[in-house]
PDB file of N, CA and C in Angstrom:
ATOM      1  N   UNK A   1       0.838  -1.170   0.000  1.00  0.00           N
ATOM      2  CA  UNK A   1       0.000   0.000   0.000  1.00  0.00           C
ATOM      3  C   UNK A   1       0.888   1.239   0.000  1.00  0.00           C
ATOM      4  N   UNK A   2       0.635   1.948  -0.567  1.00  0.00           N
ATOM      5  CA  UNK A   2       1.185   2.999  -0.600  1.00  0.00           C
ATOM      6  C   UNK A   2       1.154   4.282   0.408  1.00  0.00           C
ATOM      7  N   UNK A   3       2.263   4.526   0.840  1.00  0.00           N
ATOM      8  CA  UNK A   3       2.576   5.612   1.922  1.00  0.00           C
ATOM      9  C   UNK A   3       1.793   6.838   1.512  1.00  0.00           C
ATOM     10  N   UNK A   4       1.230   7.872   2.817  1.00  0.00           N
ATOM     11  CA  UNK A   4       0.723   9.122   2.299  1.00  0.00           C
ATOM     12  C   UNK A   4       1.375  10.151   1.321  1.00  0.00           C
ATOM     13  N   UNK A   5       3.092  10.056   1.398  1.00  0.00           N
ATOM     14  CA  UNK A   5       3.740  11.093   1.075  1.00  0.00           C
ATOM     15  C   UNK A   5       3.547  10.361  -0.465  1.00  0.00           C
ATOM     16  N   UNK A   6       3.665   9.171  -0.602  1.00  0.00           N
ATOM     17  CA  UNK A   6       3.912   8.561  -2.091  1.00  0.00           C
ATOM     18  C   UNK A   6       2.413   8.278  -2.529  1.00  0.00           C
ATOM     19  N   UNK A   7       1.121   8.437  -2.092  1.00  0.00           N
ATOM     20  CA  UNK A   7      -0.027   8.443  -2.879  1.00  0.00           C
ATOM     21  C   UNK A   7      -0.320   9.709  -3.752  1.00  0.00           C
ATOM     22  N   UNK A   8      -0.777   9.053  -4.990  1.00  0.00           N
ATOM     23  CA  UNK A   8      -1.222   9.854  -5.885  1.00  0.00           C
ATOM     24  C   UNK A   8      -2.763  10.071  -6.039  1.00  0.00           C
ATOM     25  N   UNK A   9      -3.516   9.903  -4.815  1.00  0.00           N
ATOM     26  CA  UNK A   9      -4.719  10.112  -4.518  1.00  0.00           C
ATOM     27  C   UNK A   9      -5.036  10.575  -2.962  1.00  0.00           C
ATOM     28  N   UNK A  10      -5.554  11.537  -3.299  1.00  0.00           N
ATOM     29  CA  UNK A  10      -5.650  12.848  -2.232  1.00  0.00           C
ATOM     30  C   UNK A  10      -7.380  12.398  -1.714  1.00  0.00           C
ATOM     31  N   UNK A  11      -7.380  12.462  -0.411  1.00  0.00           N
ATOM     32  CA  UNK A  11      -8.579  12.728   0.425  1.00  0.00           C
ATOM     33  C   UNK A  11      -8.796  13.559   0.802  1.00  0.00           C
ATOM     34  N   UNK A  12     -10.193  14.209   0.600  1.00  0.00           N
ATOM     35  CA  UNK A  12     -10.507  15.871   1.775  1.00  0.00           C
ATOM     36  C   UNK A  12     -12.041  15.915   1.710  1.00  0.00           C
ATOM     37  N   UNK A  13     -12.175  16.283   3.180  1.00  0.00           N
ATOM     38  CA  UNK A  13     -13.376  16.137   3.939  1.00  0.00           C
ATOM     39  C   UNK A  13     -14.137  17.952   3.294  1.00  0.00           C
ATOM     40  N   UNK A  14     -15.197  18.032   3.237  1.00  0.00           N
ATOM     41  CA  UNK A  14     -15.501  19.252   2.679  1.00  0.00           C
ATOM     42  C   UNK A  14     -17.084  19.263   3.109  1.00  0.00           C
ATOM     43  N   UNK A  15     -17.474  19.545   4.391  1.00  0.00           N
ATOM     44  CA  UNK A  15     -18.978  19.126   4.777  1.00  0.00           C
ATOM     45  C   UNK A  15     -19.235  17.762   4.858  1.00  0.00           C
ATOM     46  N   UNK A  16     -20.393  17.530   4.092  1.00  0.00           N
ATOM     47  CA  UNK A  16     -21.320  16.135   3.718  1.00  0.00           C
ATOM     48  C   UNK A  16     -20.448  15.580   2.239  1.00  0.00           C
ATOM     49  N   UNK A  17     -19.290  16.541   1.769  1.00  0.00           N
ATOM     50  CA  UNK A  17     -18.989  15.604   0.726  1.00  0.00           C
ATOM     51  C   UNK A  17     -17.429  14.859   0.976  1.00  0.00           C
ATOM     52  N   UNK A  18     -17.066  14.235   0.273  1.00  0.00           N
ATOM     53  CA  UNK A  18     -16.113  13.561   0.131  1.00  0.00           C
ATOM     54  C   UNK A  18     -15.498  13.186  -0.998  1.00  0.00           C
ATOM     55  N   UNK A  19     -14.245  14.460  -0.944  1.00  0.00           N
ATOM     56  CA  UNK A  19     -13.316  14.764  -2.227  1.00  0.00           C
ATOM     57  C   UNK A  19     -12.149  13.912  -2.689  1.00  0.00           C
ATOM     58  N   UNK A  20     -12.124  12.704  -3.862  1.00  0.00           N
ATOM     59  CA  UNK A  20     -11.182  12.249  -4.434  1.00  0.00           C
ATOM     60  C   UNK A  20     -10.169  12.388  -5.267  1.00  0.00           C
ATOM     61  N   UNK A  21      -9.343  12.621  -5.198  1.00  0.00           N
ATOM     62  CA  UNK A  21      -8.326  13.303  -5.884  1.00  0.00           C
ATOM     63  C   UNK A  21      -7.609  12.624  -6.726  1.00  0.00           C
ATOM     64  N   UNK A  22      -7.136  12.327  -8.009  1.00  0.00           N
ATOM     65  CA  UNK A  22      -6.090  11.403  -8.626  1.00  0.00           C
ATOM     66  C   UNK A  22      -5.233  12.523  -9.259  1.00  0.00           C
ATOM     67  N   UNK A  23      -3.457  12.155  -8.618  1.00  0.00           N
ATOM     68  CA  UNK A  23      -3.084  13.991  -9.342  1.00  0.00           C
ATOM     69  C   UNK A  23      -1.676  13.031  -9.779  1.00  0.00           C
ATOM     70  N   UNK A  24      -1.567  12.743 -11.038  1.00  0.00           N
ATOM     71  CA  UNK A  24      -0.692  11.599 -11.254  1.00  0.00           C
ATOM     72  C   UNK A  24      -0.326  12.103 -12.665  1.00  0.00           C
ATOM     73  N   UNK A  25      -0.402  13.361 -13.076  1.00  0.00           N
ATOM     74  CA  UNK A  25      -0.601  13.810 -14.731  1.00  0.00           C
ATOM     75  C   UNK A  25       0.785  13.424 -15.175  1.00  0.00           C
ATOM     76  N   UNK A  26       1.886  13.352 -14.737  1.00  0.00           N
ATOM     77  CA  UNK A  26       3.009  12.673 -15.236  1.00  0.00           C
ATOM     78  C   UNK A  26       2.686  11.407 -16.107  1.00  0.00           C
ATOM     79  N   UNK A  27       1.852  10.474 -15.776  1.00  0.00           N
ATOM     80  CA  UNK A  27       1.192   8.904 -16.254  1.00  0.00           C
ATOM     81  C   UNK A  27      -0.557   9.360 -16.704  1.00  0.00           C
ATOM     82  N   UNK A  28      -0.644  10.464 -17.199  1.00  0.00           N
ATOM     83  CA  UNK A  28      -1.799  10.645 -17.512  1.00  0.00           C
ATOM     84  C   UNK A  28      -3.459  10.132 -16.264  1.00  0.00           C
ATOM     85  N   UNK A  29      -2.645  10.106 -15.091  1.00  0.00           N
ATOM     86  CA  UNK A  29      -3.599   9.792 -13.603  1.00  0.00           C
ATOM     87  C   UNK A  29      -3.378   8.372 -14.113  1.00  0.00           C
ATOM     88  N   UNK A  30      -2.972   7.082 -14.596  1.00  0.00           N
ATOM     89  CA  UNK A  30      -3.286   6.069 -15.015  1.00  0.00           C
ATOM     90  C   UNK A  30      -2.861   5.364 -13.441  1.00  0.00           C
ATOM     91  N   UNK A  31      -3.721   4.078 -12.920  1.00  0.00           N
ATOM     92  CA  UNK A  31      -3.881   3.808 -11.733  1.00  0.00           C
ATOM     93  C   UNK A  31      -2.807   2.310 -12.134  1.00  0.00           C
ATOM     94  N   UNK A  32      -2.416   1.878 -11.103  1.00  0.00           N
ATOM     95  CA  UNK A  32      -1.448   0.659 -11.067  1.00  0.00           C
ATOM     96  C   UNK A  32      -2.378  -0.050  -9.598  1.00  0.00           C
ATOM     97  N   UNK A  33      -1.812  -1.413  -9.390  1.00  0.00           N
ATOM     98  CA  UNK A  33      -2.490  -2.151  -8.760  1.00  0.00           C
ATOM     99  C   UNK A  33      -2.016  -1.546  -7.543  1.00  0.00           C
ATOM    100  N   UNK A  34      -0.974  -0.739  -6.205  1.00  0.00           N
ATOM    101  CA  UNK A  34      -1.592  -0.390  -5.830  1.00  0.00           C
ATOM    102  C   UNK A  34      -2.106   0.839  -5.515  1.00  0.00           C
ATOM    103  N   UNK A  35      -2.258   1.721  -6.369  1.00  0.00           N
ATOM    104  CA  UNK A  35      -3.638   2.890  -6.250  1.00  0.00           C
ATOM    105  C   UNK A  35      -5.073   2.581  -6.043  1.00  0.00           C
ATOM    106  N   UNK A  36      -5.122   1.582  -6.879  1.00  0.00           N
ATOM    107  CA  UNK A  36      -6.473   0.322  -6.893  1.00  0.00           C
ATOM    108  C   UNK A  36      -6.461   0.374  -5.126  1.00  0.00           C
ATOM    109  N   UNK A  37      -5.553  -0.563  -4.538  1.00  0.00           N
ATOM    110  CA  UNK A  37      -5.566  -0.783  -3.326  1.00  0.00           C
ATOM    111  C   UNK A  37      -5.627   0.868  -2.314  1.00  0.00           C
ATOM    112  N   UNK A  38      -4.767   1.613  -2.676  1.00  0.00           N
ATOM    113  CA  UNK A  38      -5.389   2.948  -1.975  1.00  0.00           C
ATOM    114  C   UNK A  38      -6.267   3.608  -1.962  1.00  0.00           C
ATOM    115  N   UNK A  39      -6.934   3.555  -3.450  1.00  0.00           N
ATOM    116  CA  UNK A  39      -8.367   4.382  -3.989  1.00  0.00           C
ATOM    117  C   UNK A  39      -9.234   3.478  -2.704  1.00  0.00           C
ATOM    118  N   UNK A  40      -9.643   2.259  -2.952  1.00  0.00           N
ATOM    119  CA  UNK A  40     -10.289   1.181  -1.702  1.00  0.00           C
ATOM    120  C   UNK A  40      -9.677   0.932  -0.597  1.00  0.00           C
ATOM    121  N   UNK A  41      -9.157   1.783  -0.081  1.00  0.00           N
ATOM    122  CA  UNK A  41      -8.909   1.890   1.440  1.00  0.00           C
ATOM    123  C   UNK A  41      -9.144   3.187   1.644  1.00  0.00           C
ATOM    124  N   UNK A  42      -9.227   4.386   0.978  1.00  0.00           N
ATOM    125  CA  UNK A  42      -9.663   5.604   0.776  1.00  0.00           C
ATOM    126  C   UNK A  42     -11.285   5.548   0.831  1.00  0.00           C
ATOM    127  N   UNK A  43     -12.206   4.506   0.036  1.00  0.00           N
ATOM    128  CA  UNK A  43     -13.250   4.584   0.242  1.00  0.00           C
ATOM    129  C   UNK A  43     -13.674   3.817   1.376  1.00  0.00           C
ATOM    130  N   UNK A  44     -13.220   3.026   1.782  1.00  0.00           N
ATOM    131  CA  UNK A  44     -13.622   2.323   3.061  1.00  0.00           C
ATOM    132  C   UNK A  44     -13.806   3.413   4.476  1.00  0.00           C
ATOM    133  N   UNK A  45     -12.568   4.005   4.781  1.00  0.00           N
ATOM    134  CA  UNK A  45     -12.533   5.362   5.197  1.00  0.00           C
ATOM    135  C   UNK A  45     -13.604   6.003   5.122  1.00  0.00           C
ATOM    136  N   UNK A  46     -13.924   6.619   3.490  1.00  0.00           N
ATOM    137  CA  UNK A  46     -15.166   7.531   3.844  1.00  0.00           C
ATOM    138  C   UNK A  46     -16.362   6.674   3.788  1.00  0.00           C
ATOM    139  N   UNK A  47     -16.580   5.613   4.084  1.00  0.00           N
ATOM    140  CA  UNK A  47     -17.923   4.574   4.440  1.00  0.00           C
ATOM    141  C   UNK A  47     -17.698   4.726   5.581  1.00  0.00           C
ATOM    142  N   UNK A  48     -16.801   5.068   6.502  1.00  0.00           N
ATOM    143  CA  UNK A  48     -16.997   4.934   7.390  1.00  0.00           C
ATOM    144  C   UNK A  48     -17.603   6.495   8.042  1.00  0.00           C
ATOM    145  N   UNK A  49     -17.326   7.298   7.554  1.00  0.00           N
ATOM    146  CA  UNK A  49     -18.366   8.834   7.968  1.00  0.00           C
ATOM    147  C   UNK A  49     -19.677   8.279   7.675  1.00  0.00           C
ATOM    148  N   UNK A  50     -20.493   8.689   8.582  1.00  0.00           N
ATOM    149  CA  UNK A  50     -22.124   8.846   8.028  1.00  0.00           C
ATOM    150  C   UNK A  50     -22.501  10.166   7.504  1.00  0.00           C
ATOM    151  N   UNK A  51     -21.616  11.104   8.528  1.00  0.00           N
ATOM    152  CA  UNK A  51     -22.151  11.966   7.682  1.00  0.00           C
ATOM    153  C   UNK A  51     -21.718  12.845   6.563  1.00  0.00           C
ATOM    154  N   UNK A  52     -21.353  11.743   5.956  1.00  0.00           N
ATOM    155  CA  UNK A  52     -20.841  12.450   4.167  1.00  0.00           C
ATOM    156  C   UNK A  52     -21.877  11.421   3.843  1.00  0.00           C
ATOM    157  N   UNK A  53     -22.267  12.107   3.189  1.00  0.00           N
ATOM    158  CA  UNK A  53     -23.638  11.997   1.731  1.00  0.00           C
ATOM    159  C   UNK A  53     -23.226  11.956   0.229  1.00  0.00           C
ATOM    160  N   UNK A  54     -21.970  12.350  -0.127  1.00  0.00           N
ATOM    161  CA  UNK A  54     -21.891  12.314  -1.736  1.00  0.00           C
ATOM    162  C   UNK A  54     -20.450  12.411  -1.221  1.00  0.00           C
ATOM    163  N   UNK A  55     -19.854  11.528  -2.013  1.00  0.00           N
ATOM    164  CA  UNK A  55     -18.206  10.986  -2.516  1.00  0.00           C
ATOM    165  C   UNK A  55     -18.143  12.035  -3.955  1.00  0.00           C
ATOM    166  N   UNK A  56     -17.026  12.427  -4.331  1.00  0.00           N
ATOM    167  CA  UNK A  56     -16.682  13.018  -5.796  1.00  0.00           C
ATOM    168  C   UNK A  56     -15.362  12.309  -6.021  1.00  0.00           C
ATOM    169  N   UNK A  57     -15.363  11.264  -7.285  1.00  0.00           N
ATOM    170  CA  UNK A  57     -13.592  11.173  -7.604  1.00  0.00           C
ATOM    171  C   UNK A  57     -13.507  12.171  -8.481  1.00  0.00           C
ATOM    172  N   UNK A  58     -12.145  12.874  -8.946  1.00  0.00           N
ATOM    173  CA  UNK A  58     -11.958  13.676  -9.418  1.00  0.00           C
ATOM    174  C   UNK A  58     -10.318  13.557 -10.125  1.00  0.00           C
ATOM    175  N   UNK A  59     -10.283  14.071 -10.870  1.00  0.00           N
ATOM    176  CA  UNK A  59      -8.501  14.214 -10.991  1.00  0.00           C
ATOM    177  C   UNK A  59      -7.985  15.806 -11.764  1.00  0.00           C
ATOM    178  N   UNK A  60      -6.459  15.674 -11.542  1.00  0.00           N
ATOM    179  CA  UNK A  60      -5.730  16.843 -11.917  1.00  0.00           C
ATOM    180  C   UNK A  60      -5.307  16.411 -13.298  1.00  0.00           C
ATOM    181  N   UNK A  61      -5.313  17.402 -13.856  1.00  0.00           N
ATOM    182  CA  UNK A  61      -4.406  17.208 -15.379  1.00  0.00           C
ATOM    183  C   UNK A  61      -5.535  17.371 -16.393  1.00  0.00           C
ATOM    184  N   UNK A  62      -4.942  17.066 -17.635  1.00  0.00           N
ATOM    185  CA  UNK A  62      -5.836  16.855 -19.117  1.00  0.00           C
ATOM    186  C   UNK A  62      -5.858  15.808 -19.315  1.00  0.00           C
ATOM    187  N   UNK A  63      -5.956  14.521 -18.433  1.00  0.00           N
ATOM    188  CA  UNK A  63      -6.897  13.068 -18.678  1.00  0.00           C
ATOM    189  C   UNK A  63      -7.670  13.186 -17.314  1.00  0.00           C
ATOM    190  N   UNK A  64      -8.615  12.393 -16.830  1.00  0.00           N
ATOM    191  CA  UNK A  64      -9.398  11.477 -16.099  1.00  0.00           C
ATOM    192  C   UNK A  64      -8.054  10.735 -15.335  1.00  0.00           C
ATOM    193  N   UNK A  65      -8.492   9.688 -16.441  1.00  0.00           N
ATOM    194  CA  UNK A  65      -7.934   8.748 -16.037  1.00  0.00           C
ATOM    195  C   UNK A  65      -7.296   7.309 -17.542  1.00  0.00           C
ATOM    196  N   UNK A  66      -5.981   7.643 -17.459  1.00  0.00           N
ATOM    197  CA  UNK A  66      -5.876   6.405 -18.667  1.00  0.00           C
ATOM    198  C   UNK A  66      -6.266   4.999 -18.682  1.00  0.00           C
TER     199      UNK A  66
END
């Protein structure tokens, strides 16, 4: 799993929502097996707030995601 300083996916609490971040534009945000594993330990996390109501993934750059 990947360390906080070395994830390329950012968490932030913002009210009732819950902000996903993929900021990886070097690799066009493209996810490797484990970001997979951080993105889902990132959401487990915010399952665990009740009171966030809406998740957003999101990313930095000019892709999504490759």
């Amino acid at each position: 799993m990947a360390s906080p300083e070395d994830s390329v996916i950012s968490l932030e609490y913002r009210g009732r929502v819950a902000l996903l971040t993929i900021d990886n534009d070097r690799k066009l945000n493209a996810l490797a097996q484990p970001q997979y594993y951080d993105l889902a330990q990132k959401l487990r996390e915010i399952a665990l707030h009740d009171e966030v109501f809406v998740t957003v993934l999101t990313a930095k750059g000019r892709y999504f995601s490759a």
